[in-house]
Protein backbone atom coordinates (compact mmCIF):
# COMPACT_ATOMS: atom_id res chain seq x y z
CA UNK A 1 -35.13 28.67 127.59
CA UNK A 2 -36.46 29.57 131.13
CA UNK A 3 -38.73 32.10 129.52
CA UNK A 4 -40.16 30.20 126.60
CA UNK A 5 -41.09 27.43 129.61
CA UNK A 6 -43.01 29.87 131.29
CA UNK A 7 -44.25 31.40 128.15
CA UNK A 8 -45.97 28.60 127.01
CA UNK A 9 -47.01 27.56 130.44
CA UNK A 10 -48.63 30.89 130.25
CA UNK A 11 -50.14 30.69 126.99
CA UNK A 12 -51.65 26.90 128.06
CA UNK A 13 -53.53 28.39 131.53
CA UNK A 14 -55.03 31.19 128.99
CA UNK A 15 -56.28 29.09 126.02
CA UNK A 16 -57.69 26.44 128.90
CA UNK A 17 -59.63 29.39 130.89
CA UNK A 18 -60.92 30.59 127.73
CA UNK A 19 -61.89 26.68 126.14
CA UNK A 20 -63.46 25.98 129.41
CA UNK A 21 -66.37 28.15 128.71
CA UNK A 22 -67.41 26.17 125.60
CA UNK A 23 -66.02 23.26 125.63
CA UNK A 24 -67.58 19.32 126.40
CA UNK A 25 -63.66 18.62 127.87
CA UNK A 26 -64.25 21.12 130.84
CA UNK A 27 -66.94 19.07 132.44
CA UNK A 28 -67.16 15.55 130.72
CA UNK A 29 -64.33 12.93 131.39
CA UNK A 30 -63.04 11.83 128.15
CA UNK A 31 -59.55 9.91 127.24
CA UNK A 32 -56.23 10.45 125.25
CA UNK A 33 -53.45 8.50 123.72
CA UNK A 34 -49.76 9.38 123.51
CA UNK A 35 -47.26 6.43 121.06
CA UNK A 36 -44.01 6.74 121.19
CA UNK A 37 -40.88 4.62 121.85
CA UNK A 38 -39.51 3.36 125.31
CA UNK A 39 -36.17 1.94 125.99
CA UNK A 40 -36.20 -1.97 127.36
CA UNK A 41 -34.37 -0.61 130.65
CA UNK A 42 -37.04 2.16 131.18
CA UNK A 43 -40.06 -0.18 130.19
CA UNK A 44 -38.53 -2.51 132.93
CA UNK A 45 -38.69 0.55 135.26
CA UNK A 46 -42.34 1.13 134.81
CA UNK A 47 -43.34 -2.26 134.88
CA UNK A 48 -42.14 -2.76 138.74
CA UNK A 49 -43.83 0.40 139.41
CA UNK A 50 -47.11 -0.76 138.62
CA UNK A 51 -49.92 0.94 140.58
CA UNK A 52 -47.73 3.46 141.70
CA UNK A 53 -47.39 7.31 140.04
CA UNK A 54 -45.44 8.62 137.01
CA UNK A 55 -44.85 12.21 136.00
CA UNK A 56 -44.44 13.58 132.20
CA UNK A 57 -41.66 16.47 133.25
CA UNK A 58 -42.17 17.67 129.70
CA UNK A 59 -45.08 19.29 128.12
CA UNK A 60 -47.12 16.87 127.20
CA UNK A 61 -48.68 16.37 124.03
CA UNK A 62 -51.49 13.72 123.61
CA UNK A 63 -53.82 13.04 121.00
CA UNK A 64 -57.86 12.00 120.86
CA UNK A 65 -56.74 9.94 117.59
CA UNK A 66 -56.00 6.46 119.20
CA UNK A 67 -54.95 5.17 115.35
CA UNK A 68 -52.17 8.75 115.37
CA UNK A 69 -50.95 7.17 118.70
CA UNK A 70 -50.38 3.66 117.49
CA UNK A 71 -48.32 4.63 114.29
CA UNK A 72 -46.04 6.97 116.69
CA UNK A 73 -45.81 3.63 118.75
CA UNK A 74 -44.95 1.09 116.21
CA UNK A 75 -42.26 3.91 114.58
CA UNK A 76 -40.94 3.98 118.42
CA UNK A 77 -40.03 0.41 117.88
CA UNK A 78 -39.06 0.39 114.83
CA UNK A 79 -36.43 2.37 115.60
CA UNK A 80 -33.83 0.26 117.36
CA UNK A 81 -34.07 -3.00 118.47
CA UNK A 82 -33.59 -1.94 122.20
CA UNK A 83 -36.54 0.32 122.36
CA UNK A 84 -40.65 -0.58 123.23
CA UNK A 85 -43.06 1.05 121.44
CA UNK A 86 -45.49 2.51 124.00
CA UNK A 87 -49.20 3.59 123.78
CA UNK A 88 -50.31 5.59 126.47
CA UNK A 89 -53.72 5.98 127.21
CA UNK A 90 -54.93 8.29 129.64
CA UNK A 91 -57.95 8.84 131.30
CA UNK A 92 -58.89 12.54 132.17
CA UNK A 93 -61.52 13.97 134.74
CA UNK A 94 -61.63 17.66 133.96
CA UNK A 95 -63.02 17.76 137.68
CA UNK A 96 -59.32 16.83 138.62
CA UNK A 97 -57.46 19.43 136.69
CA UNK A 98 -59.77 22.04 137.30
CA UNK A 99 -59.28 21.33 141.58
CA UNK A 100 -55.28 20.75 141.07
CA UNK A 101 -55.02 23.45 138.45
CA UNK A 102 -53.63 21.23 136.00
CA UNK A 103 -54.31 22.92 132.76
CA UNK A 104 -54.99 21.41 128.90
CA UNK A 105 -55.41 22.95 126.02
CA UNK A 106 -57.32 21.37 122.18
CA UNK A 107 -54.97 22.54 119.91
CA UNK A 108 -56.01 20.87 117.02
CA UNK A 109 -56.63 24.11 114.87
CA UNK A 110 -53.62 26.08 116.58
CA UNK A 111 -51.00 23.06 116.34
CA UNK A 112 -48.11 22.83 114.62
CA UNK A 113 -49.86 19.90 112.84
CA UNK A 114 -53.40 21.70 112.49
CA UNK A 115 -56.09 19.10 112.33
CA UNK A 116 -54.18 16.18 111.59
CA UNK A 117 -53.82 14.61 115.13
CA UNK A 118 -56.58 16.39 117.07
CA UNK A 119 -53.65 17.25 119.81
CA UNK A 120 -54.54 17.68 123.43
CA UNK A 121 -51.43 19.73 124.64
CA UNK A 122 -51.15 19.51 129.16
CA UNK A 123 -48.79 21.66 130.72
CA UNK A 124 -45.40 20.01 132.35
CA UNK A 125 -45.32 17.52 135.52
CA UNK A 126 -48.76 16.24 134.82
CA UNK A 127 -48.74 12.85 137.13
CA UNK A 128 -50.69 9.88 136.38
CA UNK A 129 -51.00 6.91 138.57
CA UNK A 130 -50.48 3.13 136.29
CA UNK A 131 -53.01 0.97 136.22
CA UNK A 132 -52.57 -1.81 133.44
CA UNK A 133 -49.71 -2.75 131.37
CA UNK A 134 -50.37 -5.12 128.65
CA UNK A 135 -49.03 -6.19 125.24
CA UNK A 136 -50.58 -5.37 121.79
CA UNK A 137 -50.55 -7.90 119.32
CA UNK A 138 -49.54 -6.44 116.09
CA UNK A 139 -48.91 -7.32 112.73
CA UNK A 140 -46.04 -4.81 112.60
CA UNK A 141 -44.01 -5.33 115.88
CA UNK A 142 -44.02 -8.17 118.69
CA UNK A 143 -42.48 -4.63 120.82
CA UNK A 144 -45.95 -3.15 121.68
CA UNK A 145 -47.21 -2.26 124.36
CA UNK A 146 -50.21 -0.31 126.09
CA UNK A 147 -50.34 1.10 129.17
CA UNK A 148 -53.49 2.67 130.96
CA UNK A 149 -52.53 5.46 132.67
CA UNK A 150 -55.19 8.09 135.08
CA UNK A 151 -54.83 11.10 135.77
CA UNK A 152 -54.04 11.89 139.62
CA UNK A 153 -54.38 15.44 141.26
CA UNK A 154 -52.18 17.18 144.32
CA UNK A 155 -54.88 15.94 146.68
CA UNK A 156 -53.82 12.20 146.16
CA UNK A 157 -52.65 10.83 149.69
CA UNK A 158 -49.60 8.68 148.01
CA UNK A 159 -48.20 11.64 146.15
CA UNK A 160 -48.62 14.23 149.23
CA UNK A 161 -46.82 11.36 151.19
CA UNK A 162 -44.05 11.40 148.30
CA UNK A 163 -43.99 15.03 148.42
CA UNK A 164 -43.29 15.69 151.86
CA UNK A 165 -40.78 13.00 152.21
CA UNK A 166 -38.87 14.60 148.67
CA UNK A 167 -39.38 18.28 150.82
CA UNK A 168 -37.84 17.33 153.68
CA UNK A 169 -34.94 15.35 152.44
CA UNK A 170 -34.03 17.89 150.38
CA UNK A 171 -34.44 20.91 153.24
CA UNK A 172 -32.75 18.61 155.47
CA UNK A 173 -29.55 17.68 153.07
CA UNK A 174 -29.10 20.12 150.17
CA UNK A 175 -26.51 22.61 150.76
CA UNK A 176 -28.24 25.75 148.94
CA UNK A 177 -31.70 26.59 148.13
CA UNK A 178 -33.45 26.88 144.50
CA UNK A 179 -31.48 24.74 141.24
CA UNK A 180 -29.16 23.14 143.28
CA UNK A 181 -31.89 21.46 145.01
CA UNK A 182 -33.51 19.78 142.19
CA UNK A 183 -30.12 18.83 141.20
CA UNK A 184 -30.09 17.25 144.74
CA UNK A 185 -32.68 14.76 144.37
CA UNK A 186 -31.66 13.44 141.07
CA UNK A 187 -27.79 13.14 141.61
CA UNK A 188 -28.72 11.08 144.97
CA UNK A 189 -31.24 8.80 142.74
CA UNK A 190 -28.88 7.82 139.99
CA UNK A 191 -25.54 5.95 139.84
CA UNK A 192 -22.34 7.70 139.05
CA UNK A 193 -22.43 6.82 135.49
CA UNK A 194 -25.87 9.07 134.96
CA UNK A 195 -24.89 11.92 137.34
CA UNK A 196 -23.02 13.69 133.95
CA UNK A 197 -26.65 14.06 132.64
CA UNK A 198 -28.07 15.71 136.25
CA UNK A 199 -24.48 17.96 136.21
CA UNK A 200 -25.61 19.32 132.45
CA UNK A 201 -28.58 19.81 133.78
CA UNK A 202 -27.23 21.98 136.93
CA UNK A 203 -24.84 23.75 134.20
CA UNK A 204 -28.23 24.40 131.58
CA UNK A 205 -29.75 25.85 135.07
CA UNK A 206 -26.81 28.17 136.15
CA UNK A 207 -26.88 29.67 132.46
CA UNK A 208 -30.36 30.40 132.22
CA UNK A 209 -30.13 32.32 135.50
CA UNK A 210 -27.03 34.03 134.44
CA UNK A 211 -24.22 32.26 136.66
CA UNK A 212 -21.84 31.72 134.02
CA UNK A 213 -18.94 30.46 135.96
CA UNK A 214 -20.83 28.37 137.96
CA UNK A 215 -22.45 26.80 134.74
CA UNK A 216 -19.00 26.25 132.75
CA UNK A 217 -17.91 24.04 136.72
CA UNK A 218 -21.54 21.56 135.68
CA UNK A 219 -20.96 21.67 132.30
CA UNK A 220 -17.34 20.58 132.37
CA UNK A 221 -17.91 18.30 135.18
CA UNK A 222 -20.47 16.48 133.15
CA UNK A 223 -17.98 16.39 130.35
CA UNK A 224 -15.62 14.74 132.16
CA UNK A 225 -17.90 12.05 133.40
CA UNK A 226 -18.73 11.14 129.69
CA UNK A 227 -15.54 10.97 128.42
CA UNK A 228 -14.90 8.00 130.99
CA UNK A 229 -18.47 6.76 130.03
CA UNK A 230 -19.08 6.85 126.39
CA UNK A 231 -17.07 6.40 123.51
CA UNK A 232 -14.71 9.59 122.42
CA UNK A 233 -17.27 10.45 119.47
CA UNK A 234 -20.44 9.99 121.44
CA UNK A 235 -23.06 12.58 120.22
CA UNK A 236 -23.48 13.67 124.15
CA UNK A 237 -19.97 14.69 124.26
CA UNK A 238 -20.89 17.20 121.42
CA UNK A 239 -23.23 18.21 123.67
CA UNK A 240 -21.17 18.73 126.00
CA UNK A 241 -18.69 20.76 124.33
CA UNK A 242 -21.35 23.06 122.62
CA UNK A 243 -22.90 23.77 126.00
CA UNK A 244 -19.76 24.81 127.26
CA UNK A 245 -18.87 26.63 124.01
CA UNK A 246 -22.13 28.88 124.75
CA UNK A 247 -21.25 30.27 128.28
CA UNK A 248 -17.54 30.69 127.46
CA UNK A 249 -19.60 32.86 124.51
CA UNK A 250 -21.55 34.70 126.84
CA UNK A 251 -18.32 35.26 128.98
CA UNK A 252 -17.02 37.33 126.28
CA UNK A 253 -14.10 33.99 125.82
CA UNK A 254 -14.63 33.79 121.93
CA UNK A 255 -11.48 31.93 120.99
CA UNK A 256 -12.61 29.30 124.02
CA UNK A 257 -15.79 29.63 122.46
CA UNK A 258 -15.10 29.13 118.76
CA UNK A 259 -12.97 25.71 119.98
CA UNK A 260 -15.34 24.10 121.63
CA UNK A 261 -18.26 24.51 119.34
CA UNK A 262 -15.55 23.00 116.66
CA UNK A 263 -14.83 20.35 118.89
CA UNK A 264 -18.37 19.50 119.08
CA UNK A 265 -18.74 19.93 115.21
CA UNK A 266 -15.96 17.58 114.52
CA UNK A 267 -17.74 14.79 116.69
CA UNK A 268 -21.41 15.67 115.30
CA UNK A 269 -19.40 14.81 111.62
CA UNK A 270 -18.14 11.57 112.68
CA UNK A 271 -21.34 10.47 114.72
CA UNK A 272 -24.32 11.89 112.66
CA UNK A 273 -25.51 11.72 109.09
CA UNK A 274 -24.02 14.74 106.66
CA UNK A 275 -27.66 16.99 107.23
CA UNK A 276 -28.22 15.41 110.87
CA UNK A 277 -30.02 18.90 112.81
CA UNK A 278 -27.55 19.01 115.30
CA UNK A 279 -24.40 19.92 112.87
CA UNK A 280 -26.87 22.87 111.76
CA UNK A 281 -26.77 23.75 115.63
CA UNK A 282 -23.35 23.51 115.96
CA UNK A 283 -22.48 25.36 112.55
CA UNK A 284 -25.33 28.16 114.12
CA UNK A 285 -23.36 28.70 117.57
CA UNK A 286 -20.00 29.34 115.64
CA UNK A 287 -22.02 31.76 113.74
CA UNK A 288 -22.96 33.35 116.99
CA UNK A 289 -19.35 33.65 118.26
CA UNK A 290 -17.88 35.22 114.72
CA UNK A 291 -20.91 37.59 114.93
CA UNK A 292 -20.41 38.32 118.06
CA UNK A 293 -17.00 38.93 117.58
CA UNK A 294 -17.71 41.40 114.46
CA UNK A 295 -16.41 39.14 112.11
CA UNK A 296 -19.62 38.92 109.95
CA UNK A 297 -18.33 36.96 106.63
CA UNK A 298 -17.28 34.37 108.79
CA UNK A 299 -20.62 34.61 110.48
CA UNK A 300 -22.92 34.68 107.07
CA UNK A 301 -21.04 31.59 105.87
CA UNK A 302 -21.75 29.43 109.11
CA UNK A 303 -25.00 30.34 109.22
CA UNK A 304 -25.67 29.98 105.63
CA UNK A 305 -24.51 25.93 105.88
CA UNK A 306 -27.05 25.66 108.81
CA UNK A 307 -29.50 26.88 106.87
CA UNK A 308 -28.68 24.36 104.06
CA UNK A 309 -28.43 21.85 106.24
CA UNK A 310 -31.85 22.39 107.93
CA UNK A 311 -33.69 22.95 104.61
CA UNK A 312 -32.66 19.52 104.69
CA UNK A 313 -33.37 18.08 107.27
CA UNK A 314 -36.63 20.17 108.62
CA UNK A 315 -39.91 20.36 107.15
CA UNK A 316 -40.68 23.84 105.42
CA UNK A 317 -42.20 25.58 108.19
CA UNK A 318 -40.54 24.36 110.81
CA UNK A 319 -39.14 27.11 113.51
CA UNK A 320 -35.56 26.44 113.65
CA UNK A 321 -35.95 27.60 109.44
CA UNK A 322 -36.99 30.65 110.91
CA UNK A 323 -34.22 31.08 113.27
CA UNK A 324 -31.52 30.45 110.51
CA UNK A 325 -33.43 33.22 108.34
CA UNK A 326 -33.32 35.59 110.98
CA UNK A 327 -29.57 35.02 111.86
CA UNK A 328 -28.63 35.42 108.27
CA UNK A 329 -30.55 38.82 108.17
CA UNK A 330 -28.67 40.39 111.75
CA UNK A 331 -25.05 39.50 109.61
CA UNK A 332 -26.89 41.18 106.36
CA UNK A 333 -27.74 44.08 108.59
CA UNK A 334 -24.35 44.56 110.47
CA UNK A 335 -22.82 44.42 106.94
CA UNK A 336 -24.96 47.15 105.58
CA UNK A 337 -26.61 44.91 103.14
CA UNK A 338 -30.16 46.10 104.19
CA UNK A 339 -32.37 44.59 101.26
CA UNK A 340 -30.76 41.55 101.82
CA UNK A 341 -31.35 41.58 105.69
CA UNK A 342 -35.00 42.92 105.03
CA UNK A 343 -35.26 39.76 102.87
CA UNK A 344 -33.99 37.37 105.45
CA UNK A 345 -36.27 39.33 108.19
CA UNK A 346 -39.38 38.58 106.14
CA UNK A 347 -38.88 35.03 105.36
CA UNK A 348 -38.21 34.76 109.21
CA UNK A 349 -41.44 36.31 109.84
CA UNK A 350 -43.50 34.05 107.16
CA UNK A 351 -42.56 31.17 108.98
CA UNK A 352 -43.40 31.93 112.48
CA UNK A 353 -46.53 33.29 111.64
CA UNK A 354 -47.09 29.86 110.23
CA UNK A 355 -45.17 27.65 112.95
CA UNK A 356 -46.13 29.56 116.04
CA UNK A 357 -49.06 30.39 118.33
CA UNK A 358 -50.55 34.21 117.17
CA UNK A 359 -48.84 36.31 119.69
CA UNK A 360 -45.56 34.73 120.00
CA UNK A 361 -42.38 36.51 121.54
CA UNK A 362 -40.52 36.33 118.72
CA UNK A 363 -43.23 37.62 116.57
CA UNK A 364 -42.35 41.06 118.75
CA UNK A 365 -38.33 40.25 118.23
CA UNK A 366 -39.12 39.84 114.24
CA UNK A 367 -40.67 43.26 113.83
CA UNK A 368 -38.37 44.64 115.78
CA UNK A 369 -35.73 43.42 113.42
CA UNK A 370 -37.11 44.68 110.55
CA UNK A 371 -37.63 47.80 112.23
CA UNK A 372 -34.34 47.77 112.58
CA UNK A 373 -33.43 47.87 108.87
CA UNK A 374 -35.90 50.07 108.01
CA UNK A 375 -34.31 52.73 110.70
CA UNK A 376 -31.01 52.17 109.31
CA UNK A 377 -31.90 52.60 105.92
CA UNK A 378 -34.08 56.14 106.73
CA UNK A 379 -37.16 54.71 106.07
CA UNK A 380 -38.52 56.21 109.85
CA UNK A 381 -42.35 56.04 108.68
CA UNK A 382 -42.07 52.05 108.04
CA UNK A 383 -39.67 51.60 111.38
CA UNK A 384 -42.02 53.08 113.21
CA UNK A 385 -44.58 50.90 112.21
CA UNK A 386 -42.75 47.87 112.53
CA UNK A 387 -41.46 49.01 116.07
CA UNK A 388 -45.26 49.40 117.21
CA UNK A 389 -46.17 46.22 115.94
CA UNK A 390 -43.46 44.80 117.83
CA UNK A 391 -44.66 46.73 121.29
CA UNK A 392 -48.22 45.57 120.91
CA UNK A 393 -47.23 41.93 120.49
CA UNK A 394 -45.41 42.38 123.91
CA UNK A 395 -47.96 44.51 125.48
CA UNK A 396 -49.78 40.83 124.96
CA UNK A 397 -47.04 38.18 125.86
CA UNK A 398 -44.68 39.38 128.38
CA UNK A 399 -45.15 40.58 131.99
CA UNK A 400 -45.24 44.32 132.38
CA UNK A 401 -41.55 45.51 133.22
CA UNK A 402 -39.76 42.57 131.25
CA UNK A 403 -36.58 44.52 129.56
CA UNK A 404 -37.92 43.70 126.02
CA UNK A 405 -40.46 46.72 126.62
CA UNK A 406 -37.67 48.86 126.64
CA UNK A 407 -36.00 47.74 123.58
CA UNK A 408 -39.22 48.45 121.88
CA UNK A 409 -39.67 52.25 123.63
CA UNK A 410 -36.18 52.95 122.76
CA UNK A 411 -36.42 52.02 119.28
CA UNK A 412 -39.67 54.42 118.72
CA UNK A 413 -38.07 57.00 120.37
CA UNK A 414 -35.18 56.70 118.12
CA UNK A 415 -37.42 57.05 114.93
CA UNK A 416 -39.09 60.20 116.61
CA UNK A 417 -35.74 61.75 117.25
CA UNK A 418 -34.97 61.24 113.65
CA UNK A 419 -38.38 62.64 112.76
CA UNK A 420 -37.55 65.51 114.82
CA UNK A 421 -40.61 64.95 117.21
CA UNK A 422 -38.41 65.25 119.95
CA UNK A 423 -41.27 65.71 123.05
CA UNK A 424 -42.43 62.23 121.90
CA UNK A 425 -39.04 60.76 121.73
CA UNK A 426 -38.04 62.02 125.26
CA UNK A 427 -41.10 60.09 126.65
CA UNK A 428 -40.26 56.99 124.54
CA UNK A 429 -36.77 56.66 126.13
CA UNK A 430 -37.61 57.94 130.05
CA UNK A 431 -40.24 54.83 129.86
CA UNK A 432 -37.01 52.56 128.02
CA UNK A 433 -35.41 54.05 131.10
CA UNK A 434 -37.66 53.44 134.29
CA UNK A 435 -38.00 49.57 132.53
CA UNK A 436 -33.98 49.21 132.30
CA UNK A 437 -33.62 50.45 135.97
CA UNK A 438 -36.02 47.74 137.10
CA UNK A 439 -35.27 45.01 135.46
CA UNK A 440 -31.25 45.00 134.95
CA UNK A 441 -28.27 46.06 136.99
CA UNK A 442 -26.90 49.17 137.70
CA UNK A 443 -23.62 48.23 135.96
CA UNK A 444 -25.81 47.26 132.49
CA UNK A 445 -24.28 48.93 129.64
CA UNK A 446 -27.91 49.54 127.87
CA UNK A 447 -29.41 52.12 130.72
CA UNK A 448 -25.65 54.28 129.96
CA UNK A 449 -26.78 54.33 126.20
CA UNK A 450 -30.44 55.44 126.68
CA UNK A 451 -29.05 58.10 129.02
CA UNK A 452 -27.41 59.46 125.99
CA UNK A 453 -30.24 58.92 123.49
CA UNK A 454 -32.61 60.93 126.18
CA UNK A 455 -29.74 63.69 126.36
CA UNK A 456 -28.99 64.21 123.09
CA UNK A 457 -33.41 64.19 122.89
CA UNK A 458 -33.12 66.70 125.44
CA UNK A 459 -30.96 69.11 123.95
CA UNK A 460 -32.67 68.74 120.76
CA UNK A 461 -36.13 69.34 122.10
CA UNK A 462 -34.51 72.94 123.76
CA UNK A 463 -33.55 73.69 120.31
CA UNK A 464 -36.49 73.00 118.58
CA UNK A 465 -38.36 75.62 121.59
CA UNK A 466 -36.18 78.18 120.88
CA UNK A 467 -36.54 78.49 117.13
């Protein structure tokens, strides 16, 4: 998750250097509108703190169409009774996110949604200050409201003020450095009922960055908090459990694994509509665990009721289709069933190419795939191809020694060693190898197997010299 945040983050500051030569938005002030739904508690919140400053932590997606806005307001309140449906409207001074570095891209033609809600897309933590907070009358809702909202930039007196104080605090207080210091500030601003949502949090951190054991202590911490809190079929406490069900995954604890992600499934059942999303997640992580465990029918048929379900549930292009596709096609490849995996692969591949910005990661991790089949059904010419597809997609979207390059160099030199073009598969895998020794520990399993792959290279290149 950490690297599709910077990702994108990435892929925003590009599209807004290159928009800013053309574009009216890079020097004109001009406004946006964002509708969606508010709980009462929350609207209370933000009605005390008039005048004062509000960040989005999220990316934040806004729209020039103020009538798009309003219908994703009223639906916010039409939801439940204890929600507000909010329209934001924001004033921008391009001046402002230019000095701050705050970028924005139009992605009207590149959205998910194409032209249909001429999308303004900001990066995360954009702060605005509030200025007005008034009710819309509407013949749809008596629960509307707008609120004017401008944009503020890190020169802003109140919020250096705010940031300094928040700085020190946390120097002053927190007892490590990094995570555990965000997790600082919000535990101390929340009551003891909320602190199980800042402890998932801490856990979600600790797994991203690797810390498995510490993540499973936040994650079951949290847990414990909402079983006191909520009611014992709660969606949250699926969350909970399927969280926890990941790292004990990722631990190499399958039979922990496969019982928590059931415990969360047998909630999601009782809480959620029969095709809800979430039971396709949970059904999806027990696929993980039996494929991870080698125990692939199991594995096909839990992935193949997520898929159902999200067929379902999910309009037809929408990514997490794409994910199913491609989980189906890794069982269909460990099982030898390489048409069918090939199949899967390509349907994957149709979907992202229709769901997801042109250059995408997993564009790279889709060709790879296929490669993948391709090499294991002796096919080298088309592996080859779909392997340097795959290495010129990262060549464009990932930082120069991130361990995907490797994969992509060891695959190629793979297919040349096959070929029998054993001089260019030795320099495939001592460039797989220099990127493993940089980027992953000297334990790593992966940088023992390319040792072998360049050996066995080796001592096939010496034959091929001698005859």
């Amino acid at each position: 998750m950490g690297f599709f945040i910077r990702h994108l983050h990435q892929h925003i500051q590009k599209l807004y250097n290159e928009q800013q030569q053309s574009s009216t938005k890079a020097t004109e002030p001009f406004t946006v509108f964002r509708g969606q739904g508010l709980s009462v508690e929350n609207f209370d919140k933000m009605k005390q703190t008039k005048g004062g400053l509000m960040s989005f932590n999220n990316f934040l997606s806004t729209s020039e169409n103020r009538q798009v806005s309003v219908k994703f307001a009223r639906e916010g309140a039409s939801k439940n009774p204890s929600m507000i449906g909010i329209l934001f409207i924001m004033a921008i001074d391009p001046a402002i996110c230019f000095k701050s570095s705050i970028p924005y891209v139009d992605v009207s033609k590149d959205g998910y949604f194409k032209g249909n809600e001429a999308e303004i897309l900001f990066t995360t933590h954009t702060i605005f200050r509030i200025d007005k907070i008034q009710q819309i009358h509407d013949d749809h809702t008596d629960r509307l409201w707008k609120v004017h909202l401008t944009l503020v930039g890190n020169d802003n007196h109140e919020l250096n003020i705010l940031t300094a104080h928040v700085r020190d605090e946390v120097n002053l207080k927190a007892p490590i450095r990094g995570w555990p210091q965000l997790a600082f500030i919000l535990i101390k601003a929340t009551s003891d009922k909320e602190r199980s949502d800042y402890n998932h949090y801490l856990g979600w951190a600790y797994y991203d960055m690797g810390e498995y054991s510490k993540a499973l202590s936040s994650y079951e911490q949290s847990l414990e908090i909402r079983k006191i809190a909520l009611l014992p079929n709660h969606p949250d406490l699926a969350s909970s459990y399927g969280n926890i069900g990941n790292v004990y995954k990722d631990m190499g604890e399958y039979s922990k694994a496969l019982s928590s992600h059931e415990r969360s499934l047998e909630i999601r059942k009782i809480a959620l509509p029969p095709n809800h999303p979430d039971l396709a997640a949970s059904y999806n992580n027990i696929g993980n665990v039996y494929r991870t465990m080698g125990e692939y029918s199991k594995a096909l048929s839990s992935y193949e009721r997520s898929l159902e379900i999200r067929k379902i549930a999910l309009p037809p292009n929408h990514p997490d289709l794409a994910a199913s596709y491609n989980n189906v096609g890794l069982v269909y490849n460990n099982m030898g069933e390489y048409s069918k995996a090939l199949s899967s692969y390509e349907r994957s591949l149709e979907i992202q190419k229709i769901a997801l910005p042109p250059n995408h990661p997993y564009f790279a991790q889709s060709y790879n795939n296929i490669g993948n089949v391709y090499y294991n059904m002796g096919e080298y010419s088309k592996a080859l191809s779909s392997y340097e597809q795959s290495l010129e997609i990262r060549k464009i979207a990932l930082p120069p020694n991130h361990p995907d390059f490797a994969t992509s160099y060891n695959g190629i030199g793979l297919v040349y060693d096959k070929m029998k073009e054993y001089s260019k598969a030795l320099s495939y895998f001592e460039k797989a190898r220099i990127i493993w020794e940089k980027s992953l520990p000297p334990s790593h399993g992966t940088k023992n197997d390319i040792g072998d792959d360049a050996t066995h290279c080796i001592s096939n290149y010496d034959i091929q010299r001698t005859f």
